[in-house]
C-alpha atoms as a PDB file:
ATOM      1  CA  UNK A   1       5.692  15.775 -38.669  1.00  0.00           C
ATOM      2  CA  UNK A   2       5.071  11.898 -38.984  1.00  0.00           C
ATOM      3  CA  UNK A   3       8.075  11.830 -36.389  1.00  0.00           C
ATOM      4  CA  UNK A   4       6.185  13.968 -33.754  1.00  0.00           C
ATOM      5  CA  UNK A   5       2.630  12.203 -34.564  1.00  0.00           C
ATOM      6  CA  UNK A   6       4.594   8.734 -33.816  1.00  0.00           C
ATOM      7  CA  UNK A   7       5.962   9.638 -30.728  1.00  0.00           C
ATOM      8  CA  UNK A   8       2.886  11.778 -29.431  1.00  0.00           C
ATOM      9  CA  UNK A   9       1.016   8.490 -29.773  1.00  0.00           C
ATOM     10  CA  UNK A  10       3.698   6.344 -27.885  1.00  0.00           C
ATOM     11  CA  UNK A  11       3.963   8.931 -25.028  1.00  0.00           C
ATOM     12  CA  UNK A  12      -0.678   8.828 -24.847  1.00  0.00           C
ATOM     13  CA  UNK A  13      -1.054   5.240 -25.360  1.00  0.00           C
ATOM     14  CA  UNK A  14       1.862   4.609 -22.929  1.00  0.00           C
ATOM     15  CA  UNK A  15       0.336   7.135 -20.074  1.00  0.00           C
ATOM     16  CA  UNK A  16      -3.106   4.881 -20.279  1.00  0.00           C
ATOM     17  CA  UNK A  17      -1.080   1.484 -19.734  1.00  0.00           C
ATOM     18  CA  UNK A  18      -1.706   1.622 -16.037  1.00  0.00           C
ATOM     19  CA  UNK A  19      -4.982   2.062 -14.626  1.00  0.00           C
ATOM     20  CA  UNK A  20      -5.157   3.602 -10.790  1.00  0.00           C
ATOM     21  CA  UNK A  21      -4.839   1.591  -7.995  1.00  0.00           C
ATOM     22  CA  UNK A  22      -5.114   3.057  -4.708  1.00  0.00           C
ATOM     23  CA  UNK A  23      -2.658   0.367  -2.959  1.00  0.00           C
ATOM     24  CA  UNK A  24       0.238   1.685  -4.922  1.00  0.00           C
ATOM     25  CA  UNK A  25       2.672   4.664  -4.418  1.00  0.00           C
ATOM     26  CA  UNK A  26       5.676   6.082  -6.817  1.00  0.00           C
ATOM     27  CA  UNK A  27       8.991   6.558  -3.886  1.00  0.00           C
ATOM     28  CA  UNK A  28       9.048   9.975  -3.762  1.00  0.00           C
ATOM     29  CA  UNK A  29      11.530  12.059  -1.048  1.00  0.00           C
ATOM     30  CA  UNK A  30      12.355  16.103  -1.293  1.00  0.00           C
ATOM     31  CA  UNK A  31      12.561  16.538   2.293  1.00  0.00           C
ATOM     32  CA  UNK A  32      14.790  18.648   2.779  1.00  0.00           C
ATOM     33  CA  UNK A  33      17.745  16.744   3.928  1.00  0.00           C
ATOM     34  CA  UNK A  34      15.632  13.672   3.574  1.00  0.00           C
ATOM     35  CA  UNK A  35      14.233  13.191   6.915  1.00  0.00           C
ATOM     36  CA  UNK A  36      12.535  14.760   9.956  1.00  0.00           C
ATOM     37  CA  UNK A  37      13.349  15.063  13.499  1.00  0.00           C
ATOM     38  CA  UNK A  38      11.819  12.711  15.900  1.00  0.00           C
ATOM     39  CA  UNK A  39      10.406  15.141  18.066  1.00  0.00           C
ATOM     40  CA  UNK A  40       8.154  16.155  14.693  1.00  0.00           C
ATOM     41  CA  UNK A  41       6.557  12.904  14.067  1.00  0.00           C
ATOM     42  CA  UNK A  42       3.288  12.933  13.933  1.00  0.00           C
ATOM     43  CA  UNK A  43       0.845  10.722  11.590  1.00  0.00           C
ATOM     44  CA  UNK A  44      -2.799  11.053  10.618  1.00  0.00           C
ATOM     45  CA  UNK A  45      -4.991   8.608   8.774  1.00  0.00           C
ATOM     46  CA  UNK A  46      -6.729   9.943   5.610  1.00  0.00           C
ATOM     47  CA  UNK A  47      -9.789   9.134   3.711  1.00  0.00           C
ATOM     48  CA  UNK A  48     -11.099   6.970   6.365  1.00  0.00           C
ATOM     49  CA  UNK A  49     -10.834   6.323  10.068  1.00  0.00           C
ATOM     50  CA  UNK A  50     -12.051   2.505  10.177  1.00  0.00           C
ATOM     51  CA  UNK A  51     -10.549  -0.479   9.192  1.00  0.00           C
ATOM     52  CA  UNK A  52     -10.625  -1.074   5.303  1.00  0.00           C
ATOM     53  CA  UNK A  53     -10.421  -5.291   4.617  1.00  0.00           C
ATOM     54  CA  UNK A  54     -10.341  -6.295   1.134  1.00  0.00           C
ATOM     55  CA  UNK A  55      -9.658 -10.001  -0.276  1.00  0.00           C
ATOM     56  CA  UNK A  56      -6.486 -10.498  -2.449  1.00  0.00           C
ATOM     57  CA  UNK A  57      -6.986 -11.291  -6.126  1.00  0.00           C
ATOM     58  CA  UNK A  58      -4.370 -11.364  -9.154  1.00  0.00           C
ATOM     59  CA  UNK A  59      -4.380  -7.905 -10.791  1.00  0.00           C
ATOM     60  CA  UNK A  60      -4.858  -9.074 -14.576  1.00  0.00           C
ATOM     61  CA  UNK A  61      -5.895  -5.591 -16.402  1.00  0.00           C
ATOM     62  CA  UNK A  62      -5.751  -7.363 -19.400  1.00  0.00           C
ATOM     63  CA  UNK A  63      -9.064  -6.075 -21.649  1.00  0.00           C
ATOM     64  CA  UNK A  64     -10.175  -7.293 -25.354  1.00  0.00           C
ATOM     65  CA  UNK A  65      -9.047  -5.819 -28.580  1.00  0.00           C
ATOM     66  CA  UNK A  66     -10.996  -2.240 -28.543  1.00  0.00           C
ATOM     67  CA  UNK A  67     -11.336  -1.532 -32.431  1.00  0.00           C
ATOM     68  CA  UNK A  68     -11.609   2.274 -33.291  1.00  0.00           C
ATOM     69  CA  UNK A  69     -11.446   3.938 -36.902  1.00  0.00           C
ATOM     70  CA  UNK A  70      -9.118   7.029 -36.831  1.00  0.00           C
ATOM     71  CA  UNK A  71      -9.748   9.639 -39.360  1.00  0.00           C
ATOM     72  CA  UNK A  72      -7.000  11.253 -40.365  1.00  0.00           C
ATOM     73  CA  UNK A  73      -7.826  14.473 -42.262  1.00  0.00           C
ATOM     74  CA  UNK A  74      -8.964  15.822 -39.030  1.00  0.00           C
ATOM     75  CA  UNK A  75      -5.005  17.170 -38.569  1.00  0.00           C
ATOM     76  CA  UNK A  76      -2.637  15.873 -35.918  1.00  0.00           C
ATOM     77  CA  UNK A  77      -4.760  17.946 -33.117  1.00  0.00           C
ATOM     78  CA  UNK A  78      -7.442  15.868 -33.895  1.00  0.00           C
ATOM     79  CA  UNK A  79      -5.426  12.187 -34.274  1.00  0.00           C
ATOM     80  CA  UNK A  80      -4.179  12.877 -30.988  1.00  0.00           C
ATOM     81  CA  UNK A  81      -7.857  13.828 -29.258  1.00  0.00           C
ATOM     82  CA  UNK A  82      -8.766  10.801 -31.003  1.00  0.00           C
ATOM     83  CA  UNK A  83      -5.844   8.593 -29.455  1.00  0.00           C
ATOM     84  CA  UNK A  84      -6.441  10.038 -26.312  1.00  0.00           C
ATOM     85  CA  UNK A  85      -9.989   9.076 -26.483  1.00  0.00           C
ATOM     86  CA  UNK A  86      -9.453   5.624 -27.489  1.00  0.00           C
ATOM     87  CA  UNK A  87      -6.913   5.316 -24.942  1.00  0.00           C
ATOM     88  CA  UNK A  88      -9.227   6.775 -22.091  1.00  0.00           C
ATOM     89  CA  UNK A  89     -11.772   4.265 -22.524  1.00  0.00           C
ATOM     90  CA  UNK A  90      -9.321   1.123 -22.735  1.00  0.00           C
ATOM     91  CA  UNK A  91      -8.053   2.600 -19.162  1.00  0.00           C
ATOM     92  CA  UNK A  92     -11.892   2.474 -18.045  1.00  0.00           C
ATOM     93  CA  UNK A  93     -12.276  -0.849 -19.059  1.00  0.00           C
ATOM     94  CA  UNK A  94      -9.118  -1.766 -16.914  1.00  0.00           C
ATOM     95  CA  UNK A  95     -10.149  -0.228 -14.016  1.00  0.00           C
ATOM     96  CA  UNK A  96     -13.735  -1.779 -14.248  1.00  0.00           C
ATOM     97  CA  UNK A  97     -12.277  -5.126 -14.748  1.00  0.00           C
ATOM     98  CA  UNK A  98     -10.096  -4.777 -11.545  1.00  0.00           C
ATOM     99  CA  UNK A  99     -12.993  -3.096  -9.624  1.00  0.00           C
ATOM    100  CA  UNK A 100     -15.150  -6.419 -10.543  1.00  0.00           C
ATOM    101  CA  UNK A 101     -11.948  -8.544  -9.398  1.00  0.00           C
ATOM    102  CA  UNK A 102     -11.661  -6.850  -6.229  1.00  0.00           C
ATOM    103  CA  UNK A 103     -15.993  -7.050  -5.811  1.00  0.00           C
ATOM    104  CA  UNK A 104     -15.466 -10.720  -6.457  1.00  0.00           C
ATOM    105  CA  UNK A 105     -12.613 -11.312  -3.892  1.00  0.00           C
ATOM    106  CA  UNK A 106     -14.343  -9.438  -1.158  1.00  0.00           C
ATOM    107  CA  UNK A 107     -17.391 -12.263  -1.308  1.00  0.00           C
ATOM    108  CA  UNK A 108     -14.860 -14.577  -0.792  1.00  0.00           C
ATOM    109  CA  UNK A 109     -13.803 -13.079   2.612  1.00  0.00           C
ATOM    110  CA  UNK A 110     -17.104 -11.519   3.545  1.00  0.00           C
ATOM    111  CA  UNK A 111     -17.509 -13.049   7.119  1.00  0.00           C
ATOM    112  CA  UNK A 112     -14.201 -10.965   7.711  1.00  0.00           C
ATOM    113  CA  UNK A 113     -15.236  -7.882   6.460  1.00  0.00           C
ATOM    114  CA  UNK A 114     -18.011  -7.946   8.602  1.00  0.00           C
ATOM    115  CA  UNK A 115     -16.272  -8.577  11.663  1.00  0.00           C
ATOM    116  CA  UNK A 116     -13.775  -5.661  10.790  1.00  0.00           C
ATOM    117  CA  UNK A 117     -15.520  -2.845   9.352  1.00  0.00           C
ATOM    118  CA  UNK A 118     -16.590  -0.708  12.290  1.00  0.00           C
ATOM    119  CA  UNK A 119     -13.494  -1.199  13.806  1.00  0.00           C
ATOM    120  CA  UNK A 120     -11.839   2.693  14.346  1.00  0.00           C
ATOM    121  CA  UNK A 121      -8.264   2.670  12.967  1.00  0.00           C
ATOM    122  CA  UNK A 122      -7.131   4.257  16.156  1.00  0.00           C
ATOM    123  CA  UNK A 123      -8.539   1.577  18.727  1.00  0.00           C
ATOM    124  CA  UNK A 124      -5.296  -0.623  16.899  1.00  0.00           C
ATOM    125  CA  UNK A 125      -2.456   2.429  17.744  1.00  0.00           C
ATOM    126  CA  UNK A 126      -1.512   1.396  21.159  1.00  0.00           C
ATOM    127  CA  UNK A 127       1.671   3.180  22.685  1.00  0.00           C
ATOM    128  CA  UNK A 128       1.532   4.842  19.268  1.00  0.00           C
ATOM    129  CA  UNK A 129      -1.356   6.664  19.925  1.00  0.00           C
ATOM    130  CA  UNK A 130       0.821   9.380  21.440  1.00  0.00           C
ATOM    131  CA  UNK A 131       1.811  10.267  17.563  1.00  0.00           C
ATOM    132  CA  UNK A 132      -1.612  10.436  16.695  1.00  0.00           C
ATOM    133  CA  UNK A 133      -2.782  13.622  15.107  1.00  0.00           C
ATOM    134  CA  UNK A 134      -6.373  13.799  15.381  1.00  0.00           C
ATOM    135  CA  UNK A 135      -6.928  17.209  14.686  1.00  0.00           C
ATOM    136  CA  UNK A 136      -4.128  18.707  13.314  1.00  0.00           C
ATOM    137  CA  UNK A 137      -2.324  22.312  14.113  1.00  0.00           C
ATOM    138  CA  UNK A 138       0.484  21.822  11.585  1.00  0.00           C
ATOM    139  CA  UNK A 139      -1.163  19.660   9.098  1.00  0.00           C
ATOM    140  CA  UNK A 140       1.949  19.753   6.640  1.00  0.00           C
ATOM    141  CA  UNK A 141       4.074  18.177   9.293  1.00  0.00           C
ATOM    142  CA  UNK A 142       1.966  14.848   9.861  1.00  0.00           C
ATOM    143  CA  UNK A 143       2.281  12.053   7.971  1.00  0.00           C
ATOM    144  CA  UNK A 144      -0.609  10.557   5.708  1.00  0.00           C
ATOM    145  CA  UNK A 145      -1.513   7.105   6.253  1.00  0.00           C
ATOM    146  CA  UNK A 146      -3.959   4.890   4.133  1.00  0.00           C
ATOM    147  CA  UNK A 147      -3.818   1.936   5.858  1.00  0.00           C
ATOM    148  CA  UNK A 148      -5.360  -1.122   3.409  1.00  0.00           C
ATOM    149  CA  UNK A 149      -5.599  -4.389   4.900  1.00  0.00           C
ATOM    150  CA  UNK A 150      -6.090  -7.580   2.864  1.00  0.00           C
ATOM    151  CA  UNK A 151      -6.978 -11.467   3.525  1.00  0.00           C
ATOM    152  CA  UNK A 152      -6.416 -14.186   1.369  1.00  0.00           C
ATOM    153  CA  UNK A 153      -9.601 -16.504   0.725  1.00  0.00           C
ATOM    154  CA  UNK A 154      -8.880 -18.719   3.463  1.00  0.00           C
ATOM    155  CA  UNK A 155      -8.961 -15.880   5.932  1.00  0.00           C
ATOM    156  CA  UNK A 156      -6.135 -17.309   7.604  1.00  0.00           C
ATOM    157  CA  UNK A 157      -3.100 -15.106   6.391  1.00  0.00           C
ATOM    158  CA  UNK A 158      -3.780 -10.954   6.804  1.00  0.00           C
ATOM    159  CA  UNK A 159      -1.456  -8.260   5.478  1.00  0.00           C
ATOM    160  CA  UNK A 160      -1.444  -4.297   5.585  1.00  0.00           C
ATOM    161  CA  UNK A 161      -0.569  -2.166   2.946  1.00  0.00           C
ATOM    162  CA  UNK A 162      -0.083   1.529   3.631  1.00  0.00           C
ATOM    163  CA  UNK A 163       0.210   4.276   1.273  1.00  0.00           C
ATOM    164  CA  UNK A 164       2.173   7.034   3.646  1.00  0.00           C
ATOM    165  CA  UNK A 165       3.172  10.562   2.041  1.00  0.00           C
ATOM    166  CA  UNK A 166       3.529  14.191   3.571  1.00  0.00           C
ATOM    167  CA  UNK A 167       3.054  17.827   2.023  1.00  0.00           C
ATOM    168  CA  UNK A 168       4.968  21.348   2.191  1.00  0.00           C
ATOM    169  CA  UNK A 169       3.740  24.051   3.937  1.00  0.00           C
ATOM    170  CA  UNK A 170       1.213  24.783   1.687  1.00  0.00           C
ATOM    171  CA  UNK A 171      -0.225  21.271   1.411  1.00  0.00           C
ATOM    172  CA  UNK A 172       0.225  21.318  -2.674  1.00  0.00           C
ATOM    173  CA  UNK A 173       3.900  19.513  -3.365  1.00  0.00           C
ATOM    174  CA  UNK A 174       4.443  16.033  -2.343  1.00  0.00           C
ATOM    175  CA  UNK A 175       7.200  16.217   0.299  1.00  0.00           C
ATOM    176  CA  UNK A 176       7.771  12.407   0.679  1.00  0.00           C
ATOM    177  CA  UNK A 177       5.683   9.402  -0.369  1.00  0.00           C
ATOM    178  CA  UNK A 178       6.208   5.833  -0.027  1.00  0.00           C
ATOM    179  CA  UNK A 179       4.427   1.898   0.512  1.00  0.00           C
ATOM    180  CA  UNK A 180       4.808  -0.057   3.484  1.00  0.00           C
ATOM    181  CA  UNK A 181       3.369  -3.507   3.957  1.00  0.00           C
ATOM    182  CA  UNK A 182       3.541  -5.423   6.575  1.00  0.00           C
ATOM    183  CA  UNK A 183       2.702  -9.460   6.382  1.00  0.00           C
ATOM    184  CA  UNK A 184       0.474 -10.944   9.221  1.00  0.00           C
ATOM    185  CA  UNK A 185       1.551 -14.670  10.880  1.00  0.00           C
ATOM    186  CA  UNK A 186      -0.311 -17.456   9.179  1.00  0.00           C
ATOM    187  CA  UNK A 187      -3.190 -18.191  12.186  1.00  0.00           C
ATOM    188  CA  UNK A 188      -3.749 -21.378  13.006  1.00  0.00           C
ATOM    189  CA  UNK A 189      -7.266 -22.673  13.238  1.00  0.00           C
ATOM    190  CA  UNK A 190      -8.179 -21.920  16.416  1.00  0.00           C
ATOM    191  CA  UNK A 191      -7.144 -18.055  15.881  1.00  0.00           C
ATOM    192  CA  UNK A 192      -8.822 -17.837  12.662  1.00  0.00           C
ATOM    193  CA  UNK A 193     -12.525 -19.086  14.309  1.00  0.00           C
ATOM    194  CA  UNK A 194     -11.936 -16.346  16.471  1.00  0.00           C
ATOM    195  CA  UNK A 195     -11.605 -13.866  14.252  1.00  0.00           C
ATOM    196  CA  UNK A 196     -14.533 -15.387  12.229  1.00  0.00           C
ATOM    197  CA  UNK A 197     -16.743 -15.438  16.130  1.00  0.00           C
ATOM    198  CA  UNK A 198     -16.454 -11.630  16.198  1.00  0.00           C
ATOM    199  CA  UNK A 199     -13.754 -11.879  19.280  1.00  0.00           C
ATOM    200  CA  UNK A 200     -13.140  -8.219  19.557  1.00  0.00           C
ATOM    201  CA  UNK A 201      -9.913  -9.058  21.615  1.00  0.00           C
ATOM    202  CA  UNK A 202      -8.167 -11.465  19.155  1.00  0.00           C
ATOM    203  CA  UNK A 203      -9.437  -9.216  15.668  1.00  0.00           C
ATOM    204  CA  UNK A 204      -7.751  -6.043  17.182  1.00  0.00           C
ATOM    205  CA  UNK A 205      -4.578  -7.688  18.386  1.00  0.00           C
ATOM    206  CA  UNK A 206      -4.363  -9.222  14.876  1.00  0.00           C
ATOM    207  CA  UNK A 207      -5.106  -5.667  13.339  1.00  0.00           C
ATOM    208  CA  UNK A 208      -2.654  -3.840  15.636  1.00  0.00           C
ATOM    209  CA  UNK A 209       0.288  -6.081  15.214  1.00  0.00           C
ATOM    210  CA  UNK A 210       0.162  -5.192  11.525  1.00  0.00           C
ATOM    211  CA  UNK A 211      -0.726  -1.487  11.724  1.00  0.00           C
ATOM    212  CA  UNK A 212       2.275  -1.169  14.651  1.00  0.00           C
ATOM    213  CA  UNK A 213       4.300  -2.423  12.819  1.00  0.00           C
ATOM    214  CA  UNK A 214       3.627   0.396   9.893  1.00  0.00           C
ATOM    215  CA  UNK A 215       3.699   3.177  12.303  1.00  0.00           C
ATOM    216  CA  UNK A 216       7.016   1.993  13.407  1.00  0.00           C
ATOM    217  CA  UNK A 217       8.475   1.916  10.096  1.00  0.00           C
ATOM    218  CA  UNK A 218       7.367   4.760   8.766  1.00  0.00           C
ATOM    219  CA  UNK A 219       8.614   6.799  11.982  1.00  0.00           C
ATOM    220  CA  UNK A 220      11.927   5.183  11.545  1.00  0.00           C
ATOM    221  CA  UNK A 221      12.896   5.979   8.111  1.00  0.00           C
ATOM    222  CA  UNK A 222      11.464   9.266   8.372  1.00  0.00           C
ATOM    223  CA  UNK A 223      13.651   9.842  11.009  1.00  0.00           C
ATOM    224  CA  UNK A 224      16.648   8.709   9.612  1.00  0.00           C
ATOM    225  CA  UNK A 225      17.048   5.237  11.511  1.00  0.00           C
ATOM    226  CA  UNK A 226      17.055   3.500   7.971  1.00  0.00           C
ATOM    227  CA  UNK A 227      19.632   5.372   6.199  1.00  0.00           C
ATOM    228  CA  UNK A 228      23.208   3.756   5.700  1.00  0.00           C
ATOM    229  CA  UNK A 229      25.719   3.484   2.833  1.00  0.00           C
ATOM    230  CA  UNK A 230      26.833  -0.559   3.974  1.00  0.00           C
ATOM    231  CA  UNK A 231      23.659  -2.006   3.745  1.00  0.00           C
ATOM    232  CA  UNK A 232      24.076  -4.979   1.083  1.00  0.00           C
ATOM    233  CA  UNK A 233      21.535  -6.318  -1.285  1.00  0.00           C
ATOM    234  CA  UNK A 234      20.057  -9.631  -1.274  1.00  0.00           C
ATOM    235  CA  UNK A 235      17.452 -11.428  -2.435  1.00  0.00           C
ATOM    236  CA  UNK A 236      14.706 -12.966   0.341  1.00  0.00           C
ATOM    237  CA  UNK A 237      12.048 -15.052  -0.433  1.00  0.00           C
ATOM    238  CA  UNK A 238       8.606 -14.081   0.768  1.00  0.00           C
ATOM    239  CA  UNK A 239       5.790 -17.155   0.654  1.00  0.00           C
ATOM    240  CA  UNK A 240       2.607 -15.313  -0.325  1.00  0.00           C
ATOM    241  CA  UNK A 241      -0.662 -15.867  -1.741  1.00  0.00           C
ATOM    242  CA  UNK A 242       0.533 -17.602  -4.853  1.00  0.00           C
ATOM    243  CA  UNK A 243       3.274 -19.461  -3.844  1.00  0.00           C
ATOM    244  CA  UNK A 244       7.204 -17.964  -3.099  1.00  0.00           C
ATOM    245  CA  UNK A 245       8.236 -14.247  -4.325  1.00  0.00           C
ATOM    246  CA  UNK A 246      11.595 -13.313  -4.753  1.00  0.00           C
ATOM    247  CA  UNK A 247      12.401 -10.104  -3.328  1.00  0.00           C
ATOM    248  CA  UNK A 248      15.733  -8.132  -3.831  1.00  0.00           C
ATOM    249  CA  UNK A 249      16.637  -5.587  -1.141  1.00  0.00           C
ATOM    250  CA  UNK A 250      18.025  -4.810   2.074  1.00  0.00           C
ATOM    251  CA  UNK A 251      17.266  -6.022   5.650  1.00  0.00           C
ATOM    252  CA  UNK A 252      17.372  -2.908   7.349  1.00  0.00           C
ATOM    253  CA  UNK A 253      15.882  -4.078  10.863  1.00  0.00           C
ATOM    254  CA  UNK A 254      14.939  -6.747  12.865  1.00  0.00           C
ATOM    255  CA  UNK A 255      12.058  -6.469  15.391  1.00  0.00           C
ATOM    256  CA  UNK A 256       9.382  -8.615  17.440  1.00  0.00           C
ATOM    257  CA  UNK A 257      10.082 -11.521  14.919  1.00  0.00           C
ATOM    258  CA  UNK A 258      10.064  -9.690  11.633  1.00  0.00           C
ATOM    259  CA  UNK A 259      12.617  -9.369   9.001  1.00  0.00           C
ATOM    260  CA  UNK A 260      12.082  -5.740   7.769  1.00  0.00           C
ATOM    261  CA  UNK A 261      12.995  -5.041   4.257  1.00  0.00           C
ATOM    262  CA  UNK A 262      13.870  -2.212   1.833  1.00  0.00           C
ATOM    263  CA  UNK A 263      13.327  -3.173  -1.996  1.00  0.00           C
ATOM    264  CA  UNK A 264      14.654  -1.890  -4.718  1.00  0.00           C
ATOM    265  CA  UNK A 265      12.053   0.594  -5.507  1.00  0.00           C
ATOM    266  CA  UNK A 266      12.451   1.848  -1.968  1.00  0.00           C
ATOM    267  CA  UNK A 267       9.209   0.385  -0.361  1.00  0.00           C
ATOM    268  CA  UNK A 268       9.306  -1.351   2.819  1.00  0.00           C
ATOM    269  CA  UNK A 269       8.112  -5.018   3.941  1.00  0.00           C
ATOM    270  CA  UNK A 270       7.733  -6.566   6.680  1.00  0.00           C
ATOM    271  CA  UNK A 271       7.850 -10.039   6.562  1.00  0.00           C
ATOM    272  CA  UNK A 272       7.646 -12.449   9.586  1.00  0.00           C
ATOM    273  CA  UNK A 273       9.959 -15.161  10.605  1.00  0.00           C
ATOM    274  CA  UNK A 274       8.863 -18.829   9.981  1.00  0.00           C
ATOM    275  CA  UNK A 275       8.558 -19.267  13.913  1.00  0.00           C
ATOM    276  CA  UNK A 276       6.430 -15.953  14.137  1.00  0.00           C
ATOM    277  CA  UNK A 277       3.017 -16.760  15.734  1.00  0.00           C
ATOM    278  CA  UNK A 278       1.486 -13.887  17.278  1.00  0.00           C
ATOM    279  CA  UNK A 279       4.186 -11.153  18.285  1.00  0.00           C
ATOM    280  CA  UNK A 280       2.660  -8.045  18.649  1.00  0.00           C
ATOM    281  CA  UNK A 281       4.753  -4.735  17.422  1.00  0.00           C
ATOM    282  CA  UNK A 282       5.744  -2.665  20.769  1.00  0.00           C
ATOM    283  CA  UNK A 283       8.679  -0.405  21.566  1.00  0.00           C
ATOM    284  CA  UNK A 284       9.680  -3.395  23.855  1.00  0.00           C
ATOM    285  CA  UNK A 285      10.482  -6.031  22.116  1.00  0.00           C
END
């Protein structure tokens, strides 16, 4: 019995370790043969329809010592209730410490969220508009996208991260789920006062390049494009925020000056070339 109490308090204390984050995604594929035809594809953004800019801050969930007395003559039932209580509200504390984070780092780029926020997500689609399901007949064969874009606090470097998944028939099982994120060239000065002025023709060229460039992925592994047995690792480094991150994977494409990559947990980046300025994602280049 001690046994089962020990490991029934591992398994609650180790599913509250990890409080939600809504730019993160679990690889998932059970498509049935693992991809889709390209005459399918069809994407649809969900839970919003404009563009979402947040600032980048380091995700420390780290919270205090939370003290709590457990009594133990209320049986293992009630230990466990009581570990799952104490474990709930350490996982609240982590998420309200990384909600405050993410408050704080928006001030920092507030000027850009201004700019941005009315923007609709499918002014930025381009030539990929065509894939666009706006109102959807066969809603379990389009593609979810939650596009999140970021800035650092300079507001000269952007990125996009993109939680993408599709359902079965019935819209209950997760069919296929993955993260894409694609980097944005650094902007030079001149670029970034732009932005900052409001021009509408410079903030959705900026925007587009980066949410292209998802659309593009995502239609590409989903239909197959991606998948080969020779592909071999390596490790690229990625200059980001906080200095140079190692990442191991595959370079499974090149396009309009971007290295895109397949890590090990299956998620693809996007990463431009040092002599990347301003290429924007199109099926021509």
């Amino acid at each position: 019995m001690k046994f089962l109490m020990t490991l029934a308090l591992l398994f609650l204390v180790g599913c509250g370790s990890t409080p939600y984050q809504d730019d993160y995604a679990r690889y998932v594929n059970e498509i049935p043969g693992g991809e889709i035809s390209e005459a399918n594809f069809q994407f649809s953004f969900e839970g919003a329809t404009l563009v979402d800019m947040r600032g980048i801050y380091q995700p420390d969930d780290s919270v205090g010592e939370s003290q709590m007395m457990y009594h133990g003559g209320a049986g293992l039932v009630g230990m466990l209730a009581q570990v799952g209580t104490h474990s709930a509200i350490i996982q609240s504390q982590r998420a309200e410490k990384l909600l405050l984070e993410q408050e704080k780092a928006n001030q920092q780029i507030l000027p850009l969220i201004k700019v941005t926020q009315n923007i609709p997500l499918e002014n930025l689609l381009g030539e990929y508009g065509a894939q666009y399901a706006q109102s959807e007949t066969d809603a379990f064969q389009s593609i979810k996208v939650k596009p999140i874009f970021f800035s650092n606090h300079e507001m000269n470097t952007l990125s996009l991260k993109s939680i993408v998944w599709m359902t079965d028939e019935q819209q209950n099982e997760i069919r296929y789920k993955n993260l894409i994120q694609v980097y944005g060239p650094r902007l030079n000065q001149s670029q970034r006062n732009e932005l900052l002025d409001g021009d509408q023709v410079q903030i959705q060229y900026v925007l587009s390049n980066m949410l292209k460039g998802t659309i593009y992925i995502i239609r590409n592994e989903l239909t197959g494009k991606y998948t080969s047995a020779d592909l071999k690792q390596e490790t690229f480094l990625i200059k980001n925020e906080t200095g140079v991150k190692a990442i191991r994977g595959t370079l499974v494409d090149e396009k309009c000056g971007y290295q895109i990559i397949r890590d090990i947990r299956s998620w693809y980046i996007a990463y431009p070339n040092p002599e990347t300025t301003a290429h924007n994602f199109t099926t021509q280049c």
